[in-house]
Structures are given as C-alpha cells and as structure tokens.
N, C-alpha and C. Protein backbone atom coordinates (compact mmCIF):
# COMPACT_ATOMS: atom_id res chain seq x y z
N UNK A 1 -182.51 140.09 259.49
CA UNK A 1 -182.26 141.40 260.03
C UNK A 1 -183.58 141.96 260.53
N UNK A 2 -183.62 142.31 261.93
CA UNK A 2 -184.71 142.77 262.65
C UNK A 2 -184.32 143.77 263.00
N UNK A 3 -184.95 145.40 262.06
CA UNK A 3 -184.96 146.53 263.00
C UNK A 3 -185.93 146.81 264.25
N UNK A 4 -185.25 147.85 265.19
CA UNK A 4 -185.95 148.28 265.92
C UNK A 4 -185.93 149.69 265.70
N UNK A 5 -187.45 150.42 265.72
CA UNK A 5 -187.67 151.98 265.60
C UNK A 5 -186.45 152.48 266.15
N UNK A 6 -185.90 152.07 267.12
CA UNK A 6 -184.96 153.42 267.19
C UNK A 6 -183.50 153.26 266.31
N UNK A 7 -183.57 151.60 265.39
CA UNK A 7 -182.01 152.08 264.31
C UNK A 7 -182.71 152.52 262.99
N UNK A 8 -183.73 153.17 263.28
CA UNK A 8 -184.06 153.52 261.80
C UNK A 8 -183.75 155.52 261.47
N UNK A 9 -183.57 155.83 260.31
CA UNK A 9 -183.41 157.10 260.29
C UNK A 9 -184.24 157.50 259.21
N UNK A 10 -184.75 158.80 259.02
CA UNK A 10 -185.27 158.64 257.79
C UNK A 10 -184.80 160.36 256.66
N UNK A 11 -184.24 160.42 255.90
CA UNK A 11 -183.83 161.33 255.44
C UNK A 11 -183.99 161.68 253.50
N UNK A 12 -184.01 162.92 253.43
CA UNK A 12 -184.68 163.32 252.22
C UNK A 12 -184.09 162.30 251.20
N UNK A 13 -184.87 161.73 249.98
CA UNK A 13 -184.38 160.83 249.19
C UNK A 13 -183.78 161.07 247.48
N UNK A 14 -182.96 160.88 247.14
CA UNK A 14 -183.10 161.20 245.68
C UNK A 14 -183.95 160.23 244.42
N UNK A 15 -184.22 161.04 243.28
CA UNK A 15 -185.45 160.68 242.68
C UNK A 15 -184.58 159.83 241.90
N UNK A 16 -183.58 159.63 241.46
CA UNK A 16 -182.87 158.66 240.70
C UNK A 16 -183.06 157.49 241.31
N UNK A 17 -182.51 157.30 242.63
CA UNK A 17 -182.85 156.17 243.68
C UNK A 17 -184.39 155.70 243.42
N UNK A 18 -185.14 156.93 243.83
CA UNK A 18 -186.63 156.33 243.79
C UNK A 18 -187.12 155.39 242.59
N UNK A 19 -186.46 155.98 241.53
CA UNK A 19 -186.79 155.24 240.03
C UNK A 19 -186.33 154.10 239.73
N UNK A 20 -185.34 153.67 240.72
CA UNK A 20 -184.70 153.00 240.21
C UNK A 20 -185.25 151.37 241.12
N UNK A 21 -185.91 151.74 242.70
CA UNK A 21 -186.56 151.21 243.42
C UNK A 21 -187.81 150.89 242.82
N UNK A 22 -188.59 151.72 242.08
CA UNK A 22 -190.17 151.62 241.19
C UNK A 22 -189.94 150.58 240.52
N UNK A 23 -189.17 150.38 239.69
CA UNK A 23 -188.76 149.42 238.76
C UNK A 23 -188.45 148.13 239.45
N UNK A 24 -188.24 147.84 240.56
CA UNK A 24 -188.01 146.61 241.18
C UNK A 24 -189.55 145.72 240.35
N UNK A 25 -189.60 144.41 240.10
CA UNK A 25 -190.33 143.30 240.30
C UNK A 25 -191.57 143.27 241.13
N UNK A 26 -190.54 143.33 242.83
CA UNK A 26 -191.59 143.08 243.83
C UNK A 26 -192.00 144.26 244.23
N UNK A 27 -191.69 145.69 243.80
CA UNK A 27 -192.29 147.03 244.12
C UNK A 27 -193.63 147.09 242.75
N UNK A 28 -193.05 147.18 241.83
CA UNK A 28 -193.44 147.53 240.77
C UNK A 28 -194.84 146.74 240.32
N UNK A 29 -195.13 145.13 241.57
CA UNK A 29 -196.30 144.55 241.38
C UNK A 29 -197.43 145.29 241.77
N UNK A 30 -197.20 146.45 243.09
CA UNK A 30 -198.50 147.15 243.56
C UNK A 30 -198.22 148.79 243.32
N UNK A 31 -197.31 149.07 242.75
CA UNK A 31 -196.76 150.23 242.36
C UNK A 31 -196.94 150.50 241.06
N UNK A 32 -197.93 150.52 240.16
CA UNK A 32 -198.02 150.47 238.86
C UNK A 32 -198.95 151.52 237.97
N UNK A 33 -198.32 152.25 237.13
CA UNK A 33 -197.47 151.69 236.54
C UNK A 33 -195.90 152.36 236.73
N UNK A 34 -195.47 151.28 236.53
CA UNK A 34 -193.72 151.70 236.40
C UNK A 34 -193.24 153.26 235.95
N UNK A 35 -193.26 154.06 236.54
CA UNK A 35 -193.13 155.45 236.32
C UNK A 35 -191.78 155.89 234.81
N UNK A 36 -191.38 156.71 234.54
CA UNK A 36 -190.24 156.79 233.97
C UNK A 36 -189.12 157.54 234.74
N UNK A 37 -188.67 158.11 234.67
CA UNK A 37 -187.17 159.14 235.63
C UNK A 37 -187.98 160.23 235.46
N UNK A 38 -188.65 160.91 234.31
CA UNK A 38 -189.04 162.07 233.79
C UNK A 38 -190.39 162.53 234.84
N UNK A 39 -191.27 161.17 234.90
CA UNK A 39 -191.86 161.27 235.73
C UNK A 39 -191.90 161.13 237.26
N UNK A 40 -191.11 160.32 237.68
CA UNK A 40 -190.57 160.44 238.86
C UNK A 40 -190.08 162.10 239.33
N UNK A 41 -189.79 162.41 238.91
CA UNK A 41 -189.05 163.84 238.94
C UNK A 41 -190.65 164.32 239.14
N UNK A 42 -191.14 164.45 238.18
CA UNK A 42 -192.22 166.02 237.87
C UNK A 42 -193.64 164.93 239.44
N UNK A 43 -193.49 163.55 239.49
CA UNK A 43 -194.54 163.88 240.60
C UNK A 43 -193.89 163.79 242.35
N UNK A 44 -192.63 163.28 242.36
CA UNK A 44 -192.20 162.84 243.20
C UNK A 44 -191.19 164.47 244.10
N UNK A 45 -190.44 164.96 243.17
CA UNK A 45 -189.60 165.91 243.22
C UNK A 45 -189.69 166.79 244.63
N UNK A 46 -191.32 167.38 244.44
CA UNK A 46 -192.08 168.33 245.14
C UNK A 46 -191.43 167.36 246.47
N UNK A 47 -192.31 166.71 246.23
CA UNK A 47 -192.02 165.89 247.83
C UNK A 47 -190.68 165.39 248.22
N UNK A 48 -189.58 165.50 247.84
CA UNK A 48 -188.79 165.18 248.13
C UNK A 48 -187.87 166.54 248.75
N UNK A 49 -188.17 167.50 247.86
CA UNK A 49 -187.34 168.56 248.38
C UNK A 49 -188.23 169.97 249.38
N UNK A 50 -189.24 169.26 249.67
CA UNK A 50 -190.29 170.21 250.34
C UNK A 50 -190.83 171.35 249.89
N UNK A 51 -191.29 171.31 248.90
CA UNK A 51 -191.83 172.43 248.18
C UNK A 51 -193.28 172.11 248.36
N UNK A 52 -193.83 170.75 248.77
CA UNK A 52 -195.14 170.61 249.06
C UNK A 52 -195.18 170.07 250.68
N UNK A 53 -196.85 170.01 251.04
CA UNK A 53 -196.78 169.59 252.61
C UNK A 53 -196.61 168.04 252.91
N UNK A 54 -196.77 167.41 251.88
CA UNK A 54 -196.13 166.02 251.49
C UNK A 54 -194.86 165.35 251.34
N UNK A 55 -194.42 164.38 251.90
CA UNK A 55 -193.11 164.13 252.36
C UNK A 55 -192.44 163.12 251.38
N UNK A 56 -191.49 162.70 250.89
CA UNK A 56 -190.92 161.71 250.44
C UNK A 56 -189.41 160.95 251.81
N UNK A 57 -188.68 160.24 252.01
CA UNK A 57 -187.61 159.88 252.58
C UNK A 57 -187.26 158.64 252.38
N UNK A 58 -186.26 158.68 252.84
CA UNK A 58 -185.18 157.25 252.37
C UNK A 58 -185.23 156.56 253.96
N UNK A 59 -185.52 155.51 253.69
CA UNK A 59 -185.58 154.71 255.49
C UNK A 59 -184.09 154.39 255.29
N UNK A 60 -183.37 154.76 256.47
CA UNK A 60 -181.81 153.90 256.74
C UNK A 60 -182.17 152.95 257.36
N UNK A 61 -181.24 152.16 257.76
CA UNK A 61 -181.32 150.89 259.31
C UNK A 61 -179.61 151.06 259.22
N UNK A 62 -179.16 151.64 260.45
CA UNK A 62 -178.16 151.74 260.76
C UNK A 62 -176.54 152.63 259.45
N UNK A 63 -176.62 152.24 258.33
CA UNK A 63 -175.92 153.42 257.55
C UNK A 63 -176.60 152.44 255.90
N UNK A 64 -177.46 151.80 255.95
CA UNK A 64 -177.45 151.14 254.76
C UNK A 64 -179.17 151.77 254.44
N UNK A 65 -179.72 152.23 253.38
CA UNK A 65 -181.10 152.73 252.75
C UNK A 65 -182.05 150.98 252.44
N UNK A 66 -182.44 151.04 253.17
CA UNK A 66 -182.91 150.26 253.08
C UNK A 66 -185.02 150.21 252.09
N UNK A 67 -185.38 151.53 252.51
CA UNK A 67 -186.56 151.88 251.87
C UNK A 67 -187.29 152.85 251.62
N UNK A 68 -188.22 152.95 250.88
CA UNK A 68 -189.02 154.63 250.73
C UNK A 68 -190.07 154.56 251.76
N UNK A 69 -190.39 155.71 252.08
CA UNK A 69 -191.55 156.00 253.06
C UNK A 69 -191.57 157.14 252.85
N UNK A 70 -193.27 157.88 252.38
CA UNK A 70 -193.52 158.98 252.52
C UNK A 70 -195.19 159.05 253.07
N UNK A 71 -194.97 160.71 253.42
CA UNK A 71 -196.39 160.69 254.40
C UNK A 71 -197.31 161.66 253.52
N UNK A 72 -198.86 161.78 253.40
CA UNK A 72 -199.17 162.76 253.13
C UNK A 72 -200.39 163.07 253.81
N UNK A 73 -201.63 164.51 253.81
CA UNK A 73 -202.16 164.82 253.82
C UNK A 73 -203.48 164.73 253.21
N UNK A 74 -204.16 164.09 253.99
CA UNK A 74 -205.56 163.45 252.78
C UNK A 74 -206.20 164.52 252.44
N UNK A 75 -206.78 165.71 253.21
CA UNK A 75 -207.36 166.52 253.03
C UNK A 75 -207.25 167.75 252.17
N UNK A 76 -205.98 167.56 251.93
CA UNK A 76 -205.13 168.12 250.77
C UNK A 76 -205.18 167.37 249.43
N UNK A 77 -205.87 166.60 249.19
CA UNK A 77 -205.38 165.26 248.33
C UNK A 77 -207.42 165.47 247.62
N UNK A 78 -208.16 166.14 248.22
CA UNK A 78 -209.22 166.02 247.74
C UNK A 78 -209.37 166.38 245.78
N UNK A 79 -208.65 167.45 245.36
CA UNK A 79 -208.60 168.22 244.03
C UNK A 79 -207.91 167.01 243.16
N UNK A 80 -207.44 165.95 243.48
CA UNK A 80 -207.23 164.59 242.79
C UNK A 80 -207.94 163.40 242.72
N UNK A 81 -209.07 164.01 243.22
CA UNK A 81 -210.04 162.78 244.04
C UNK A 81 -210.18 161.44 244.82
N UNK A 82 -209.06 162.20 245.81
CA UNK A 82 -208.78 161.34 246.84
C UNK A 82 -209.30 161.93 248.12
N UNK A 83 -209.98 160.60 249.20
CA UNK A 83 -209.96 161.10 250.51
C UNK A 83 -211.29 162.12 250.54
N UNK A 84 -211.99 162.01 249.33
CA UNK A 84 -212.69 163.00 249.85
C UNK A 84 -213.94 162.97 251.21
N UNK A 85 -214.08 161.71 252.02
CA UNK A 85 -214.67 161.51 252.96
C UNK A 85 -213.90 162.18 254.08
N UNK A 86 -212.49 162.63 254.07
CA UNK A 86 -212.00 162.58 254.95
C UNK A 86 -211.68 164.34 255.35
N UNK A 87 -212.27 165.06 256.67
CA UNK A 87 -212.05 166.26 256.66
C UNK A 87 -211.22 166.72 257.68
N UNK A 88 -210.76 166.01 258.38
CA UNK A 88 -209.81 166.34 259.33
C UNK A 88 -208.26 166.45 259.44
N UNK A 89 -207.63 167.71 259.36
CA UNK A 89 -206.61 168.04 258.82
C UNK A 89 -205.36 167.73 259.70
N UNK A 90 -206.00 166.69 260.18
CA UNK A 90 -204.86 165.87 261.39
C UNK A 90 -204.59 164.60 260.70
N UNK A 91 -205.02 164.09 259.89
CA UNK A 91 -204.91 162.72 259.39
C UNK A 91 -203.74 162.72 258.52
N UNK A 92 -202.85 162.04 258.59
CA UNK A 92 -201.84 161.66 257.50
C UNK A 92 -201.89 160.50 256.86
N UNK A 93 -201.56 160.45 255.71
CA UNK A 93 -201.69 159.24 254.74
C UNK A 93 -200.43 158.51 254.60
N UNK A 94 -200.01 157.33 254.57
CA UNK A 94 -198.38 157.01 254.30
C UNK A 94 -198.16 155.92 253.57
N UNK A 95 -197.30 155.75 252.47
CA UNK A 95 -197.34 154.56 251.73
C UNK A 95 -195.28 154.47 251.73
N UNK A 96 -195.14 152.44 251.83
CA UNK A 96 -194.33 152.75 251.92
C UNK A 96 -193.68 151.40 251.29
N UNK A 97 -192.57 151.07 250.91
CA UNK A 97 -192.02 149.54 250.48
C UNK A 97 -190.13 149.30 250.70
N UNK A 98 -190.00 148.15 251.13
CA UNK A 98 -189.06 147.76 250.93
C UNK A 98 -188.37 147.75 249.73
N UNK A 99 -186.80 148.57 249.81
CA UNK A 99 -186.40 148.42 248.39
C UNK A 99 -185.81 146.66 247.98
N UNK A 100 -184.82 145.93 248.95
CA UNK A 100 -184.32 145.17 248.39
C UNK A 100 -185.69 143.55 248.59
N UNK A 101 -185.98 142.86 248.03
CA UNK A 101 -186.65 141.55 247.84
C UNK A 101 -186.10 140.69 249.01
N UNK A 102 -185.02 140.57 249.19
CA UNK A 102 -184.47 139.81 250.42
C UNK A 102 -185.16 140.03 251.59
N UNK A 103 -185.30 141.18 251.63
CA UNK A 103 -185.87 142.00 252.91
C UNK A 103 -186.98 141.41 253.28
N UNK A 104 -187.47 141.17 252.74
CA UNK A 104 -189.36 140.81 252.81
C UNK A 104 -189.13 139.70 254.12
N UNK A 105 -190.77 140.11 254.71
CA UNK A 105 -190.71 138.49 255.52
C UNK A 105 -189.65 138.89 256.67
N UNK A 106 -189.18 139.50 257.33
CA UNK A 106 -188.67 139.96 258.29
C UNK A 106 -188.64 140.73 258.82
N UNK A 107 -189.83 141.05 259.12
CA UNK A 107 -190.58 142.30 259.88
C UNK A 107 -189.55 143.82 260.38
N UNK A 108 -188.43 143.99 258.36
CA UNK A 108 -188.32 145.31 258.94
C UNK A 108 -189.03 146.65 258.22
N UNK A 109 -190.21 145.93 257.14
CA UNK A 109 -190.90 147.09 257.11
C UNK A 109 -191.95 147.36 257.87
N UNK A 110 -192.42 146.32 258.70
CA UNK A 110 -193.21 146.67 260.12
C UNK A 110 -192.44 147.98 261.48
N UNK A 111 -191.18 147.37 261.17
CA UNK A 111 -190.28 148.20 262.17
C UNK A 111 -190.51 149.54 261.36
N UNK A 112 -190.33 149.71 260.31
CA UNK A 112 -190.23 150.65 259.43
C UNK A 112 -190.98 152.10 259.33
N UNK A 113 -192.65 151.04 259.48
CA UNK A 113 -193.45 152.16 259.33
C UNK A 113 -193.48 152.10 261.25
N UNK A 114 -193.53 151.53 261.59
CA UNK A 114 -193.50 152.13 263.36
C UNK A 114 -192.51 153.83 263.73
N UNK A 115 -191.73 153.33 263.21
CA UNK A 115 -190.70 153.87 263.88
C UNK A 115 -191.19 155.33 262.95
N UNK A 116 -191.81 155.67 261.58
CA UNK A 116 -192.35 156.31 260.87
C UNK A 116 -193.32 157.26 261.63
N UNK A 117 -194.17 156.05 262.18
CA UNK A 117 -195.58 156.57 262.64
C UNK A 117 -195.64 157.00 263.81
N UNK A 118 -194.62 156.80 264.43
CA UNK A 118 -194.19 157.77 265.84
C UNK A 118 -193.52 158.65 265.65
N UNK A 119 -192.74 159.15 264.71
CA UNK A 119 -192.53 160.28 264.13
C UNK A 119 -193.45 161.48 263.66
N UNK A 120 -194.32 161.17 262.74
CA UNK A 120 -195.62 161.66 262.79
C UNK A 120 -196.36 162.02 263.91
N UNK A 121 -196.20 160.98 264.96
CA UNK A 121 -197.66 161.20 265.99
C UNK A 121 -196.76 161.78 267.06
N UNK A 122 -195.34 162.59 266.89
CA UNK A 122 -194.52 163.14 267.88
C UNK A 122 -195.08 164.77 267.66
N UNK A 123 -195.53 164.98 266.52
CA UNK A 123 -196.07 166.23 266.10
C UNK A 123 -198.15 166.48 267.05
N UNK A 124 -198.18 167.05 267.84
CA UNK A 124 -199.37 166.87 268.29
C UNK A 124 -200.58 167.52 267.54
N UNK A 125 -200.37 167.75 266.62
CA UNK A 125 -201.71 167.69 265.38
C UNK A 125 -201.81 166.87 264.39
N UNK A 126 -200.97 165.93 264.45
CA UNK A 126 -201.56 164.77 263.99
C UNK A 126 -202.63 163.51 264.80
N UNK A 127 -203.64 163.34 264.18
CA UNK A 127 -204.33 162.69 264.91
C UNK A 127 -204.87 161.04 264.87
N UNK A 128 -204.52 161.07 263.70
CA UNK A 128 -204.19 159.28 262.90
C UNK A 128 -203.81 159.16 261.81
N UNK A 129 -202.99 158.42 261.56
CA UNK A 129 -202.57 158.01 260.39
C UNK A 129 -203.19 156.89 259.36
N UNK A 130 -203.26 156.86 258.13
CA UNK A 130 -204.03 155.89 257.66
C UNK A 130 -202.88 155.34 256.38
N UNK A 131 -203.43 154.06 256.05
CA UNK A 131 -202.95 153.33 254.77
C UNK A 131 -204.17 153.00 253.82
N UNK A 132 -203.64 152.45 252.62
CA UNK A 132 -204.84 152.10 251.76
C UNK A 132 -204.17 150.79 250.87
N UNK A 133 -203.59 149.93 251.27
CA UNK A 133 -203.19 149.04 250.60
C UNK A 133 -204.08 148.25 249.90
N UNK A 134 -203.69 147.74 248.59
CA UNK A 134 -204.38 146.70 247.66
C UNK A 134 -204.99 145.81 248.61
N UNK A 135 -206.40 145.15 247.90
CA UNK A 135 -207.16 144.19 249.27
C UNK A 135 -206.43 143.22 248.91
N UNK A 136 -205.72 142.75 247.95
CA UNK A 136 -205.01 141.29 246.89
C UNK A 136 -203.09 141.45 247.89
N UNK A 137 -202.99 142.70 248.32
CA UNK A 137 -201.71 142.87 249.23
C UNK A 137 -201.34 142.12 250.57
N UNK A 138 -201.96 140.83 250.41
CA UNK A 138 -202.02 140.64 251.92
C UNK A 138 -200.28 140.96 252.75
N UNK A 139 -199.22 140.68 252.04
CA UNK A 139 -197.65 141.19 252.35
C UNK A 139 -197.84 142.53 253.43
N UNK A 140 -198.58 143.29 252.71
CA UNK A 140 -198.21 145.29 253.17
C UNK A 140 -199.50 144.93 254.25
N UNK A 141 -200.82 144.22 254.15
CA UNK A 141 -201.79 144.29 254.90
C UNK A 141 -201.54 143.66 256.59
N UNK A 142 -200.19 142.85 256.25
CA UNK A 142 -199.81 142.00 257.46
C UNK A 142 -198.68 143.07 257.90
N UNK A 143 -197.90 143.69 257.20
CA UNK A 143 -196.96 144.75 257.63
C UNK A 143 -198.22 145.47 258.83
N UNK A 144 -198.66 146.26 257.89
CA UNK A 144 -199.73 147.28 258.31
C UNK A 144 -200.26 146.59 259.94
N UNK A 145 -200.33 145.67 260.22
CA UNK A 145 -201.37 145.21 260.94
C UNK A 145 -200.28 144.89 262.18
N UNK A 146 -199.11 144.01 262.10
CA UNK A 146 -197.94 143.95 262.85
C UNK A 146 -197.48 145.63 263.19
N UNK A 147 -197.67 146.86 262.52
CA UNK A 147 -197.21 148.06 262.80
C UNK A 147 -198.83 148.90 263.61
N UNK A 148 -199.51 148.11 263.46
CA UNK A 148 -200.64 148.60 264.74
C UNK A 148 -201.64 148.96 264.54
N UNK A 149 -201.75 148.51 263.07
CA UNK A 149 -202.78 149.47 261.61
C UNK A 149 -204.21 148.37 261.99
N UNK A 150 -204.66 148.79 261.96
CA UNK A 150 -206.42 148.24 262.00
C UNK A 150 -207.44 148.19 260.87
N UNK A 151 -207.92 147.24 260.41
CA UNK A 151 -208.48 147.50 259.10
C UNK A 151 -209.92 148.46 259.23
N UNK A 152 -210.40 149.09 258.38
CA UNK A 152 -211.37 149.70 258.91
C UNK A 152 -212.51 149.26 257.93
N UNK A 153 -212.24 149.52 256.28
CA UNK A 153 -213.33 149.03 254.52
C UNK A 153 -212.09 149.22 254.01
N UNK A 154 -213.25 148.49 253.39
CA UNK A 154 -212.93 148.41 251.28
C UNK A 154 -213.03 149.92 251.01
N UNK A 155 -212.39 150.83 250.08
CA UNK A 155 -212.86 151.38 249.49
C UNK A 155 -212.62 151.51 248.09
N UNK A 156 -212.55 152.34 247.41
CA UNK A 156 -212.60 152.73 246.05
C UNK A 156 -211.85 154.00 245.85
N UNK A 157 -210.56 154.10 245.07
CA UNK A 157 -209.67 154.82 244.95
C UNK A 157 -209.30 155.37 243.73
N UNK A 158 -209.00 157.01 243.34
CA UNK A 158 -208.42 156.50 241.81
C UNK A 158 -207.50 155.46 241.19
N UNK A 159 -206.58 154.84 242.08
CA UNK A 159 -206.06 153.87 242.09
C UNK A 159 -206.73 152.48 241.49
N UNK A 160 -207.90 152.28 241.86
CA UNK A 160 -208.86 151.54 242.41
C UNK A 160 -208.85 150.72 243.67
N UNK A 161 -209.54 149.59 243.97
CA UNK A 161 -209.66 148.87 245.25
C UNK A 161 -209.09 149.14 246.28
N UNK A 162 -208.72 149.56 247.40
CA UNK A 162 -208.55 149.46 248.69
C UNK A 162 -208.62 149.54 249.47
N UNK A 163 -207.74 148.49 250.75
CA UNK A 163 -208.30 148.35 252.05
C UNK A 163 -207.94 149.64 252.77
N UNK A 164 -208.57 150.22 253.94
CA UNK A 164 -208.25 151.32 254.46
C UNK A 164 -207.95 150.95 255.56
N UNK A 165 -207.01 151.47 256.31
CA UNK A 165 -206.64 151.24 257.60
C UNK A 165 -205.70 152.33 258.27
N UNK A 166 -206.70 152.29 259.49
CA UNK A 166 -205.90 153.44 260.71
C UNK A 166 -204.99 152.70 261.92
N UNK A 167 -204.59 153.81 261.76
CA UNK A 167 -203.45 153.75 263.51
C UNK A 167 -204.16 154.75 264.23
N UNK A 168 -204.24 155.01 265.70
CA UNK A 168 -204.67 156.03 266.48
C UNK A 168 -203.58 156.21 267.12
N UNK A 169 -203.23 157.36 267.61
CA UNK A 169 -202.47 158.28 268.26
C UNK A 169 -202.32 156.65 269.77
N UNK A 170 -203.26 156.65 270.44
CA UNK A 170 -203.52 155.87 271.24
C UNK A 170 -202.79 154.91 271.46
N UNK A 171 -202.36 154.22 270.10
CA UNK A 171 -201.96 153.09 269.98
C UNK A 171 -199.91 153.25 269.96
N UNK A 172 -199.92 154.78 269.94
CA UNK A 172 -198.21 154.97 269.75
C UNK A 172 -197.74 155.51 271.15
C-alpha cells in the first residue's frame, strides 16, 4: 500500500488509541518508555484537544487510521530543555510512527509526513520544519530523508542522542 499526500487526512486523535499504539513492539523500541493511559492523558491530552500550540492527530489513508503525527513548536519547548539553540518562531518540530508493523517498508510513512509537512508549510509562518530521530533509527532516518528531510548534526537531547534534520519551505 502506497499513499499519496493527497489520500491522507489527518484528524484529532484519541488518547486511548494513542496508548494503545505506544505499546506496540516496533513503536515502543524508539518511543520509550512505554507510557501508561494515566500518562498518556496528563502529557498527550493538551495536544490532542488544543488547549496547547502543539498538535497531536490520527493519519487516515483513505477511511482506515493508519498513524500518529504530531507537530510542535521548538521555541516553546525551551522551559523543558529542548531546542534551546533554536529562536525562530517559525520552526516546527514533528515526530511521527506507523501504528500497524506491516506497514513498515512501504513508503507510507514517507507519504505520511509529506503530505503533513505541506500542511504545515501551507501556513506562511512557518519556515522549516525539523525532526530529531535516534542516530541507531536508520527506519525513521530513511523515512525522513525519502520525505525531503536533510540531515543537518548529532545532537544531544533530554531524550538523549539525536540526529537533527530539516525540511525548507523550498523544498515543498
């Protein structure tokens, strides 16, 4: 199954779903640690129902949910100690995964975040988007890179390790 950006939809997600996606195997290897429902709720919630400037959504492909994708604000993200190199309040951050394992390897979370990241860059104050995937991710780093993402460093995250990588407006 090969999406194209335009059968994708993307719409507010529920946190039961989300929890229940965290817990996958192949999510839950770079997604860690495995959250609980309780917590899903108290960090995810905000973003799901817009109470913050941070986004949560459910990727469709045609009527079936196929994955999570949410966007955020780095510059907003500094009081957690994230991003703090980063001062430009055009930049969005986006992390995102396939829910089902089958999926993999068929470039529809490449379609995924495309069709994502032109969504974003349809808004004209956004000015690039970035990722930070595990450097050990090569899966999300080849997504990332098939969706137009450019590596830029290494860095160092509360997370720890990762690669950073932009999209430019340019490139959508």
């Amino acid at each position: 199954m090969s999406a194209e950006p335009a059968d994708l939809v993307f719409e507010p997600l529920a946190s039961k779903l989300l929890h229940e996606w965290l817990s996958r195997p192949h999510v839950a290897e770079w997604w860690t640690p495995t959250p609980s429902l309780a917590e899903v709720e108290q960090d995810f919630l905000p973003s799901i129902v817009g109470t913050v400037p941070h986004r949560c959504f459910l990727a469709i492909d045609h009527t079936a949910p196929i994955g999570f994708i949410q966007f955020y604000v780095p510059v907003e993200c500094h009081h957690e100690g994230w991003w703090l190199d980063e001062h430009d309040p055009g930049v969005r951050g986006i992390d995102h995964f396939l829910a089902d394992p089958g999926q993999l390897g068929r470039d529809l979370g490449s379609a995924m975040v495309r069709a994502f990241v032109a969504r974003l860059f349809a808004d004209p104050a956004v000015t690039r988007v970035q990722v930070d995937p595990a450097p050990a991710n090569r899966r999300a780093i080849r997504c990332y890179e098939k969706a137009g993402f450019r590596a830029h460093r290494e860095i160092d995250t509360p997370d720890g390790r990762a690669l950073l990588m932009y999209a430019d407006r340019l490139m959508y």
